[in-house]
N, C-alpha and C. Protein backbone atom coordinates (compact mmCIF):
# COMPACT_ATOMS: atom_id res chain seq x y z
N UNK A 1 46.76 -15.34 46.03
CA UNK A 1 45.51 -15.11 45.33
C UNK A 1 44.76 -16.44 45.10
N UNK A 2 45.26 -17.49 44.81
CA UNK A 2 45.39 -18.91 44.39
C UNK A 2 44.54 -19.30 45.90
N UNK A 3 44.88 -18.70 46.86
CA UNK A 3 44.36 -19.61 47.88
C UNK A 3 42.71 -18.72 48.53
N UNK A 4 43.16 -17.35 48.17
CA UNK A 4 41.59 -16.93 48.52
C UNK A 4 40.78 -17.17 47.44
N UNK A 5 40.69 -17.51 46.21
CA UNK A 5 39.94 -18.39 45.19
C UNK A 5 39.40 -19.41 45.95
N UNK A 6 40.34 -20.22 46.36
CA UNK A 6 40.00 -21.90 46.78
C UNK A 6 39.11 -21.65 48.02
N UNK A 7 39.70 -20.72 48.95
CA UNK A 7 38.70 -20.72 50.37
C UNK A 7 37.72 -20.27 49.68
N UNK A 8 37.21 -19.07 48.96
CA UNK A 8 35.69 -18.63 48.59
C UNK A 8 34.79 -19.52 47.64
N UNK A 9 35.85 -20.59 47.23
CA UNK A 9 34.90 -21.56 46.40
C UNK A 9 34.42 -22.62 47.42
N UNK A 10 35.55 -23.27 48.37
CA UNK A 10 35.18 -23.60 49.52
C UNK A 10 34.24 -23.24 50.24
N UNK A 11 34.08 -21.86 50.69
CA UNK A 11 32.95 -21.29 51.38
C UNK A 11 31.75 -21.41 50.72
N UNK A 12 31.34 -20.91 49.28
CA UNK A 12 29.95 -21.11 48.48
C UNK A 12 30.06 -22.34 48.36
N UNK A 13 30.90 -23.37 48.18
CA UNK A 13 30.46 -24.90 48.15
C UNK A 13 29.77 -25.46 49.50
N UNK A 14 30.58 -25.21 50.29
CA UNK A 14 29.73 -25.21 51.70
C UNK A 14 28.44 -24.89 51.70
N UNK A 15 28.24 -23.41 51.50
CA UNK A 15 26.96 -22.92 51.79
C UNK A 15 25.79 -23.48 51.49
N UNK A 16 26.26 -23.90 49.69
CA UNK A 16 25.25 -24.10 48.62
C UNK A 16 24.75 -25.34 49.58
N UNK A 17 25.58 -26.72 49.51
CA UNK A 17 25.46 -27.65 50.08
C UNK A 17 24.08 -27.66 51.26
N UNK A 18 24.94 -27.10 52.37
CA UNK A 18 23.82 -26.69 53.74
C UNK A 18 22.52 -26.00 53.40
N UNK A 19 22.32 -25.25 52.45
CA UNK A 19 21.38 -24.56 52.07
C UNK A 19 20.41 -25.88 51.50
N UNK A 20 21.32 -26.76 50.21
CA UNK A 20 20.47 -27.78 49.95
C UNK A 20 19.98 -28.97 51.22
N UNK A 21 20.25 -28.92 51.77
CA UNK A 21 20.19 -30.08 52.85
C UNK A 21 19.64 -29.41 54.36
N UNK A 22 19.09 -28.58 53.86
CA UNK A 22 17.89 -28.01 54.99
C UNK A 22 16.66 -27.49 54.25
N UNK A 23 16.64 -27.57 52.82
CA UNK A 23 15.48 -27.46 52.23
C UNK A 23 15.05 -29.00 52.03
N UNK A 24 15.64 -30.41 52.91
CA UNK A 24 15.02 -30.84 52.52
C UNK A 24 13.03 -31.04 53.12
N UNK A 25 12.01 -30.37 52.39
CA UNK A 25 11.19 -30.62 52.65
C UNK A 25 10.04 -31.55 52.05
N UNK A 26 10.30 -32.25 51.57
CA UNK A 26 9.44 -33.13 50.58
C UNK A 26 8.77 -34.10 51.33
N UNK A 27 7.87 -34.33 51.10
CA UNK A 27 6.75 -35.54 51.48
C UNK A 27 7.25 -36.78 50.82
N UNK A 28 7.24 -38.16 51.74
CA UNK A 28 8.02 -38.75 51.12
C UNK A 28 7.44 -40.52 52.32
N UNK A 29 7.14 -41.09 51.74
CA UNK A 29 6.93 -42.83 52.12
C UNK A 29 7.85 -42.95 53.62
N UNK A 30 7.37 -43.59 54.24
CA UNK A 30 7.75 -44.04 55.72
C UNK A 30 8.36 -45.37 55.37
N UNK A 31 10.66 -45.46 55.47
CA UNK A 31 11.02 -46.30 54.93
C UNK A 31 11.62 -46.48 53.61
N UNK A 32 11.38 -45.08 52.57
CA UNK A 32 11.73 -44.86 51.82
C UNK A 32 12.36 -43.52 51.76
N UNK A 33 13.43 -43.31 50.99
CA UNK A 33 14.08 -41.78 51.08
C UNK A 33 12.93 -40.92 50.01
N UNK A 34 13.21 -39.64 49.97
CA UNK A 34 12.70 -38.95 49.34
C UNK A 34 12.53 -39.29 47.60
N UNK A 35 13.58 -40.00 47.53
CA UNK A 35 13.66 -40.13 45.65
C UNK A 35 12.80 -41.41 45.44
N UNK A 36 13.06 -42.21 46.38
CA UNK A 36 12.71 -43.89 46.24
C UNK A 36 11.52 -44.54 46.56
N UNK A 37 10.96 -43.66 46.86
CA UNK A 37 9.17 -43.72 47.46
C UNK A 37 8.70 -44.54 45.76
N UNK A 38 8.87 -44.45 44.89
CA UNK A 38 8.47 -45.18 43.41
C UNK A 38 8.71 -46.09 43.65
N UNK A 39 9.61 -46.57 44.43
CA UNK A 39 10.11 -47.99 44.48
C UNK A 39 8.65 -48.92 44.71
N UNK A 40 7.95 -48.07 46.33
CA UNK A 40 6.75 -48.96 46.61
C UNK A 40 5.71 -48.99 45.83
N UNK A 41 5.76 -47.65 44.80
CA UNK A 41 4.59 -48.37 43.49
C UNK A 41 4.73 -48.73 42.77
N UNK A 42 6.44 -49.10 42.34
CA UNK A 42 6.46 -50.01 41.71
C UNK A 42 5.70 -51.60 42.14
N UNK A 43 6.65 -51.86 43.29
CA UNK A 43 6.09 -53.14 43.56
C UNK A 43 4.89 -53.53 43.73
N UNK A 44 3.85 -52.27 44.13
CA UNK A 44 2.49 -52.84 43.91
C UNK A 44 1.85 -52.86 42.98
N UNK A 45 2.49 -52.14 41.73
CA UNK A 45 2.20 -52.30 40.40
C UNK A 45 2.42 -53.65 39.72
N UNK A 46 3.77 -54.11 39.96
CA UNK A 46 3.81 -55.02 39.47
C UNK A 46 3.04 -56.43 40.25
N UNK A 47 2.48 -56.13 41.11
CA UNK A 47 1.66 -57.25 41.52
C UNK A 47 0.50 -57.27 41.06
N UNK A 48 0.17 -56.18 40.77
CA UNK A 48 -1.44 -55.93 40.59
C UNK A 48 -1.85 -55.56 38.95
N UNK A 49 -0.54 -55.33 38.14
CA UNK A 49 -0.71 -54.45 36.91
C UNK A 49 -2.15 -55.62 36.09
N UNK A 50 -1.87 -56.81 36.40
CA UNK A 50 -3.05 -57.29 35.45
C UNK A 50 -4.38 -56.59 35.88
N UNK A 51 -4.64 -56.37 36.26
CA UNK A 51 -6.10 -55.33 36.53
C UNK A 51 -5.88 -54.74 35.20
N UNK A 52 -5.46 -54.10 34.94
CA UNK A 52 -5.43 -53.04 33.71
C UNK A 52 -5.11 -53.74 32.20
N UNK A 53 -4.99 -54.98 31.89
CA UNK A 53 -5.00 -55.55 30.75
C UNK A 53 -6.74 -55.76 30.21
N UNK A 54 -7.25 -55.19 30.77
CA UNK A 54 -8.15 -54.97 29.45
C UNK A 54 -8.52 -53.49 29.00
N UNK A 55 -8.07 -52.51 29.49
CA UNK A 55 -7.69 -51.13 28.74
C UNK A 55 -7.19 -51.32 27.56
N UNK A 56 -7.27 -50.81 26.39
CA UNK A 56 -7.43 -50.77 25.29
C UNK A 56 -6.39 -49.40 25.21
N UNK A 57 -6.14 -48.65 25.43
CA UNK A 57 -5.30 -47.30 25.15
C UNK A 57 -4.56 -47.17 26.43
N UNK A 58 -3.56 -45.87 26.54
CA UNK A 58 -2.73 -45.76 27.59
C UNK A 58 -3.41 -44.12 27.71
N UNK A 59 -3.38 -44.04 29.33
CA UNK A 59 -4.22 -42.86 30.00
C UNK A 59 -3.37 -42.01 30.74
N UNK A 60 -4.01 -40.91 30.72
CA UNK A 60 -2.76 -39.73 32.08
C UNK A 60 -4.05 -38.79 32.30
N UNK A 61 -3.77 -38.96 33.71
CA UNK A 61 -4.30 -38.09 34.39
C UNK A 61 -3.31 -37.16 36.03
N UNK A 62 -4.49 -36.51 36.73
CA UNK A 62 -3.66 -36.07 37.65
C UNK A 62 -4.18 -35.74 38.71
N UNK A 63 -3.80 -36.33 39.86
CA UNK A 63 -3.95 -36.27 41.36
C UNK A 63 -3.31 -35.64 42.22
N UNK A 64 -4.14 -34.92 43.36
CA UNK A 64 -4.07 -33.80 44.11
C UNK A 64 -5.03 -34.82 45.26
N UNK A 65 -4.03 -34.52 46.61
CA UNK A 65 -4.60 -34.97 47.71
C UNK A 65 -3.49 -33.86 48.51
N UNK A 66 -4.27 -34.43 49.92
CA UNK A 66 -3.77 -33.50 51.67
C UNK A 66 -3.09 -34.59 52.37
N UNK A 67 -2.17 -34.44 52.59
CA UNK A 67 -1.29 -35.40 53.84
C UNK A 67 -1.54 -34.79 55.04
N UNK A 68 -2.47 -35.35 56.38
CA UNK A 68 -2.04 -35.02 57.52
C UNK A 68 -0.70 -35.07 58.64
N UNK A 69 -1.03 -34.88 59.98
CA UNK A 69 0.75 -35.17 60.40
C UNK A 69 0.63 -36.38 60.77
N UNK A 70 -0.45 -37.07 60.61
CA UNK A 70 -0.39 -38.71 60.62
C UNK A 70 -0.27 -39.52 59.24
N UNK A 71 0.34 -38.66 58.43
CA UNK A 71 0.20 -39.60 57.47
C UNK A 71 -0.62 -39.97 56.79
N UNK A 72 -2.12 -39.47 57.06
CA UNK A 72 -3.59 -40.00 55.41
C UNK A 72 -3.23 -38.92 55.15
N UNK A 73 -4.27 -39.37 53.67
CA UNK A 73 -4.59 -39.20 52.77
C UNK A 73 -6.12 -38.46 53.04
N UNK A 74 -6.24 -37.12 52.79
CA UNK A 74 -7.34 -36.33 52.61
C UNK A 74 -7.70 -36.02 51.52
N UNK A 75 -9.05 -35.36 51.02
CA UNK A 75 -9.32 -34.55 49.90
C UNK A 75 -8.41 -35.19 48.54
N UNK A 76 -9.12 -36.40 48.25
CA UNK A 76 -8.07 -37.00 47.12
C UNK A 76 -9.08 -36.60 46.00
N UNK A 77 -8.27 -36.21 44.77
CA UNK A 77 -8.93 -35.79 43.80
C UNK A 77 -8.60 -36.37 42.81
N UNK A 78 -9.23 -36.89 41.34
CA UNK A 78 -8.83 -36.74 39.99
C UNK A 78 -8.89 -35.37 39.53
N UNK A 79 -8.03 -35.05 38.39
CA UNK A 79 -7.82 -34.25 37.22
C UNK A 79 -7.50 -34.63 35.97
N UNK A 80 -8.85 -35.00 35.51
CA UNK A 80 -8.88 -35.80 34.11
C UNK A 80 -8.53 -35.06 33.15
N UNK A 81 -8.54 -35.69 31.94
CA UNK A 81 -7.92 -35.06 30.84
C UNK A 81 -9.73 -35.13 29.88
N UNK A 82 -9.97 -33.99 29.48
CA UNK A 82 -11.13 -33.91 29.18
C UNK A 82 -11.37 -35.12 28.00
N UNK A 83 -10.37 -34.69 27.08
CA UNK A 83 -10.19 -35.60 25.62
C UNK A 83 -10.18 -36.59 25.62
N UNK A 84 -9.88 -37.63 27.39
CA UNK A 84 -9.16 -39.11 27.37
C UNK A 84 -9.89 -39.11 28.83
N UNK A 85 -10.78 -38.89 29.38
CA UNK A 85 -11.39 -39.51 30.26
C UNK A 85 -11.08 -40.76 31.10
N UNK A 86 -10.82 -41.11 32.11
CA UNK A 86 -10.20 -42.18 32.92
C UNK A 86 -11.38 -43.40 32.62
N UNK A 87 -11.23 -44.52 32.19
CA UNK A 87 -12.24 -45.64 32.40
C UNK A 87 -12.43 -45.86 33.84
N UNK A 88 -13.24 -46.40 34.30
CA UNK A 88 -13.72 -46.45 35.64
C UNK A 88 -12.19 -47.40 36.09
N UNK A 89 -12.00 -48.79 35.96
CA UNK A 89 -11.08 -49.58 35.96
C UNK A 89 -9.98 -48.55 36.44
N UNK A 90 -9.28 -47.64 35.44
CA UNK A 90 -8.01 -47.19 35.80
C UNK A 90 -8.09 -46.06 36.98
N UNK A 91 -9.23 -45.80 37.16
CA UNK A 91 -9.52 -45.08 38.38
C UNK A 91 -9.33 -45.32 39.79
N UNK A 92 -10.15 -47.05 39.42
CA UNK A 92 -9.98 -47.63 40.85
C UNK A 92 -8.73 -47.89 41.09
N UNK A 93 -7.92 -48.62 39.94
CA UNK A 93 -6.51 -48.82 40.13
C UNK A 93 -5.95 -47.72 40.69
N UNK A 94 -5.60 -46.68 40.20
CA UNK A 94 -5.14 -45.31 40.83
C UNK A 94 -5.20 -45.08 42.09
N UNK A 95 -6.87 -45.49 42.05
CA UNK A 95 -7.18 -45.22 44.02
C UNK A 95 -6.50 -45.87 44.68
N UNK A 96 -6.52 -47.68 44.16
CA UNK A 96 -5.64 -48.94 44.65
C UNK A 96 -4.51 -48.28 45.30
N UNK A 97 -4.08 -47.81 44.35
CA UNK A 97 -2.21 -47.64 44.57
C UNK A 97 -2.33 -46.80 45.78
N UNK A 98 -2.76 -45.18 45.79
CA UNK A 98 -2.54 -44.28 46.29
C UNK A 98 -3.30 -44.93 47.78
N UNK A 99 -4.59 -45.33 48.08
CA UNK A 99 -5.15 -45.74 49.27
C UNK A 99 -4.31 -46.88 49.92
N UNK A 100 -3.15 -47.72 49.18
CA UNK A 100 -2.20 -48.40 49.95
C UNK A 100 -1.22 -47.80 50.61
N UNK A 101 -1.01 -46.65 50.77
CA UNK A 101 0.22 -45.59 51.20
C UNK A 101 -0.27 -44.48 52.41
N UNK A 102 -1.86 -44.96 52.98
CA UNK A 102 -2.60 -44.03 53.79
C UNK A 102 -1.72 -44.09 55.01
N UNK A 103 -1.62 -43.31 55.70
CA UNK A 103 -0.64 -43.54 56.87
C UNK A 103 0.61 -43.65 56.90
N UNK A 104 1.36 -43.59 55.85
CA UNK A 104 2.21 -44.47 55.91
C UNK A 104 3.53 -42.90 54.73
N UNK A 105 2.95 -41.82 54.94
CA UNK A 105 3.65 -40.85 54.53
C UNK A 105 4.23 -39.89 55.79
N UNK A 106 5.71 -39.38 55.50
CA UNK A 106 6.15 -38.90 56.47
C UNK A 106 6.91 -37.33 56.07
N UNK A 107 7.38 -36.47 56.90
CA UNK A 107 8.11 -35.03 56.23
C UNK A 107 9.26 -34.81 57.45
N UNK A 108 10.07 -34.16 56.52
CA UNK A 108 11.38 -32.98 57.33
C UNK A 108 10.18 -31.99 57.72
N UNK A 109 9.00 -31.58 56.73
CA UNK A 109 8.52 -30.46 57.12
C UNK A 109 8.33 -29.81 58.61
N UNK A 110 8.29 -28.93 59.23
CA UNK A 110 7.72 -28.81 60.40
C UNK A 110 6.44 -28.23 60.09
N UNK A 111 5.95 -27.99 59.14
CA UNK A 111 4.17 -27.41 59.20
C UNK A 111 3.43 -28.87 59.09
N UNK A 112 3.71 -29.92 59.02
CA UNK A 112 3.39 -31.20 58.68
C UNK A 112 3.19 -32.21 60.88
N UNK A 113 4.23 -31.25 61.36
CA UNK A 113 4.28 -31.76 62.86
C UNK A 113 3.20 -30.48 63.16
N UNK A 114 2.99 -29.68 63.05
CA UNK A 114 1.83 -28.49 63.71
C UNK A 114 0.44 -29.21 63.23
N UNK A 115 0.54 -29.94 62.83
CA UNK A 115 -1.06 -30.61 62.23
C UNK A 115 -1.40 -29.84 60.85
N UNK A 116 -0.93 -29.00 60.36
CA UNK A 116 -1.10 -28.25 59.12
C UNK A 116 -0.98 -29.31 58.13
N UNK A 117 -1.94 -29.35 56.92
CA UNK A 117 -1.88 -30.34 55.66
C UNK A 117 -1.13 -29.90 54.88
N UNK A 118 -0.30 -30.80 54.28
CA UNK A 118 0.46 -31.02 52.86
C UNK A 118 -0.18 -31.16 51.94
N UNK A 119 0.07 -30.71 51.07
CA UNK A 119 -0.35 -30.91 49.52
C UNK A 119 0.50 -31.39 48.63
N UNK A 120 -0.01 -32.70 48.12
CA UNK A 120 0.91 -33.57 46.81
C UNK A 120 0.12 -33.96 45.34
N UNK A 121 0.89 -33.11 44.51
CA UNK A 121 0.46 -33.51 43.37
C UNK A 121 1.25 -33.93 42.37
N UNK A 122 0.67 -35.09 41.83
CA UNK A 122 1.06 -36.12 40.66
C UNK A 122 0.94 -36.07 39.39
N UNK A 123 1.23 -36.16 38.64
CA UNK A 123 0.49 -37.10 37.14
C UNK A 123 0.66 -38.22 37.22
N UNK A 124 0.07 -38.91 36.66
CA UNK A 124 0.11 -40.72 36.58
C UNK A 124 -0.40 -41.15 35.42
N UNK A 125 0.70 -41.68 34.44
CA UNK A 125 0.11 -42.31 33.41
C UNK A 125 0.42 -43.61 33.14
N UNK A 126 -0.29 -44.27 32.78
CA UNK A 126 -0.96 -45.96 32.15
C UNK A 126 -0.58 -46.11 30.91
N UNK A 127 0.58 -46.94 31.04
CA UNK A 127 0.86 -46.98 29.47
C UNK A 127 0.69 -48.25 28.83
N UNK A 128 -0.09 -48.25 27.69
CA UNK A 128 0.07 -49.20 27.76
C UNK A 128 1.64 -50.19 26.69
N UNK A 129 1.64 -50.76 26.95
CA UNK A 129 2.98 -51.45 26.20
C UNK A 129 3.05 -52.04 25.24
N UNK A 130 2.01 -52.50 24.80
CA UNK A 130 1.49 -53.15 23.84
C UNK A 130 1.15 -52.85 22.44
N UNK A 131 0.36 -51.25 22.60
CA UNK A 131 -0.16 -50.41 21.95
C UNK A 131 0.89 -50.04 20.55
N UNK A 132 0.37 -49.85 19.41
CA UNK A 132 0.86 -49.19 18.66
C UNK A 132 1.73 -47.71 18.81
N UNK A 133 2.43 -47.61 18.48
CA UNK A 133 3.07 -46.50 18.66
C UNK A 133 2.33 -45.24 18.47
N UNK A 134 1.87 -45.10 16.82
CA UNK A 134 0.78 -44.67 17.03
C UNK A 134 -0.46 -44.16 17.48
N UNK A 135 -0.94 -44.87 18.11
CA UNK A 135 -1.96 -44.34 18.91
C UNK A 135 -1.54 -44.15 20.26
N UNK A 136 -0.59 -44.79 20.59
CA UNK A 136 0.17 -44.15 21.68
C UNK A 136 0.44 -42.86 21.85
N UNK A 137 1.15 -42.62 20.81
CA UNK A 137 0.96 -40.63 20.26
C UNK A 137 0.13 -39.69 20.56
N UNK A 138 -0.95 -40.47 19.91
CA UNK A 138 -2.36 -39.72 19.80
C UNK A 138 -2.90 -39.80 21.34
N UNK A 139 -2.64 -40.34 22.30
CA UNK A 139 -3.32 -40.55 23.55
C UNK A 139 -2.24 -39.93 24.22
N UNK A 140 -0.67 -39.79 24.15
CA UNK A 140 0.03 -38.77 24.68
C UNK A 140 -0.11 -37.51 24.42
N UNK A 141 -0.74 -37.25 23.36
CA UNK A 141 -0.57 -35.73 22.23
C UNK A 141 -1.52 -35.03 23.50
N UNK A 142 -2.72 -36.10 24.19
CA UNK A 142 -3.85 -35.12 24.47
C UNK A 142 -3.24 -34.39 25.83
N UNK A 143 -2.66 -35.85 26.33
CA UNK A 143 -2.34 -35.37 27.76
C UNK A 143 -1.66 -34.26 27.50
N UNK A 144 -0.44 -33.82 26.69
CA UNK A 144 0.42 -33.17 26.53
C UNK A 144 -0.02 -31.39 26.25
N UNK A 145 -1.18 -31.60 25.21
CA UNK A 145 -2.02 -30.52 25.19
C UNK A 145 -2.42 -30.04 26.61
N UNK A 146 -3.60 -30.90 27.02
CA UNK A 146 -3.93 -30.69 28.52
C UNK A 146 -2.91 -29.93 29.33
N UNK A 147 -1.76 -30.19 29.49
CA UNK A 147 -0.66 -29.91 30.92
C UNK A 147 -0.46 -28.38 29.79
N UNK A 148 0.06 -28.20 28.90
CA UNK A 148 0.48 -26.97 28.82
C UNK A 148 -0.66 -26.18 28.92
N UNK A 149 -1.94 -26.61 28.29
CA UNK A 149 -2.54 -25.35 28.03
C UNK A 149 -4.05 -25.05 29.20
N UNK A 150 -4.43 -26.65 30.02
CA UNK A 150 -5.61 -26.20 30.54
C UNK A 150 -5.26 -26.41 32.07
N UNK A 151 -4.40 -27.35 32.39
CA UNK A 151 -3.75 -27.60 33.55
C UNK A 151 -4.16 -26.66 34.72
N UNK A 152 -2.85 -25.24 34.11
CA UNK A 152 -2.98 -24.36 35.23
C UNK A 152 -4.43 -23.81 35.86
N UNK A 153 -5.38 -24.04 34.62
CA UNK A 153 -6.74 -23.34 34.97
C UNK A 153 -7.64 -24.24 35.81
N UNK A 154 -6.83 -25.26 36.06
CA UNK A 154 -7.94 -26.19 37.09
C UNK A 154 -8.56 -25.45 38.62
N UNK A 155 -9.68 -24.91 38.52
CA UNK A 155 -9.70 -24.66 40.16
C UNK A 155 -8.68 -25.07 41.77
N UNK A 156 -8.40 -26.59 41.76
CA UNK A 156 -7.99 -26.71 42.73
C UNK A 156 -6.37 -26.50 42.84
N UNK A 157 -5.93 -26.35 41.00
CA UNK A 157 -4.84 -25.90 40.67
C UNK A 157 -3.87 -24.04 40.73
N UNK A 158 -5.39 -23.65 41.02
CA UNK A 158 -5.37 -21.75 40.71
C UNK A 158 -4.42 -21.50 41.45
N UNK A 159 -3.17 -20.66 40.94
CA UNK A 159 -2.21 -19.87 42.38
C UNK A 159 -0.77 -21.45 42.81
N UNK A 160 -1.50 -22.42 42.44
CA UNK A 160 -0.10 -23.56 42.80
C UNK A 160 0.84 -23.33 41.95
N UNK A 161 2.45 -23.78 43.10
CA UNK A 161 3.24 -24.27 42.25
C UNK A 161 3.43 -25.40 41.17
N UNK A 162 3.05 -25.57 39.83
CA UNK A 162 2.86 -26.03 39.13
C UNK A 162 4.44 -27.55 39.43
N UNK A 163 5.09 -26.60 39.45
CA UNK A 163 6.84 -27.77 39.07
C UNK A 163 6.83 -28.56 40.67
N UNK A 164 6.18 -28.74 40.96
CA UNK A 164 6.27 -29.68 42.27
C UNK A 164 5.14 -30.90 42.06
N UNK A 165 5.05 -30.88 41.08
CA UNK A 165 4.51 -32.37 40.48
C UNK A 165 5.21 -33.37 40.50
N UNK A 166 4.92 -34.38 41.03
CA UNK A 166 5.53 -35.83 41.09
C UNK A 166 5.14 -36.33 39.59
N UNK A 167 5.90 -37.05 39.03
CA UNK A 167 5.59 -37.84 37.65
C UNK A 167 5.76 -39.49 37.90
N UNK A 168 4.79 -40.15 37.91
CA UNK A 168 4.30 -41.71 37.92
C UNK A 168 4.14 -42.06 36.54
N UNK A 169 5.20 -43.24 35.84
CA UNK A 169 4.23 -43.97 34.69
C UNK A 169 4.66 -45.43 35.01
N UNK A 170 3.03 -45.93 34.74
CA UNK A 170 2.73 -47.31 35.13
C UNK A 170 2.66 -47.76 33.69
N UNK A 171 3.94 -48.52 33.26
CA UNK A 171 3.25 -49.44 31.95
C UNK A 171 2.84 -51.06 32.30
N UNK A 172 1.47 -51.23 31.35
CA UNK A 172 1.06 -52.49 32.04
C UNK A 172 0.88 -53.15 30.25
């Protein structure tokens, strides 16, 4: 009995396994594995984070773009937070980051080799480090409002899987 236990746990361990490791489909940096793609914004964050020392508060917003099977970047969007509006500055930065990675994204997918677009969406927040805790709060509280309650109703959001959000925070 002892041993058909072990083979059928054997067998669903197997399965589960193979099952995970052919879903891998994620969009993911050319050079980087699927988890470690942060790695490269880190480093261009930390080269560049002084841009953002004269922001005054810490910001979150959220981006939605198209990956072709070459790798750009299409249809790049903000999704601001009505309450906390992006300063122009952390905008461009944002763009900075994301327009350094044009080309340069790759997939397991096969709808990604048919020329069919990917869709990747982020949050990205600016923290700042400096900031009072306090008002740190108060500038997280909004974002936090935002994602539960107006998020889903974004037009370009209608009908998406919501939990396939990437999460970025840049503290500068």
């Amino acid at each position: 009995m002892k041993k058909k236990i072990a083979a059928l746990v054997y067998v669903l361990l197997t399965l589960t396994i193979s099952s995970f490791s052919q879903n891998d489909s994620l969009i993911y940096l050319k050079g980087y594995d699927t988890k470690s793609y942060l790695q490269y914004f880190d480093s261009l964050h930390n080269v560049k984070k002084e841009a953002l020392s004269t922001l005054e508060h810490s910001y979150s917003c959220y981006i939605i773009f198209y990956i072709d099977k070459d790798g750009n970047i299409s249809d790049f969007e903000f999704i601001e937070i009505p309450e906390a509006p992006l300063p122009e500055i952390a905008k461009n930065y944002i763009k900075y980051l994301f327009s350094a990675t044009n080309g340069m994204w790759t997939s397991n997918k096969m709808e990604i080799n048919k020329g069919k677009l990917s869709e990747l969406f982020f949050s990205v927040t600016l923290l700042k480090a400096n900031q009072a805790i306090e008002e740190r709060l108060k500038d997280l509280d909004k974002a936090i409002a935002f994602s539960l309650l107006e998020l889903k109703k974004q037009k370009r959001l209608i009908g998406k899987d919501l939990t396939k959000e990437r999460i970025m925070t840049f503290s500068f």
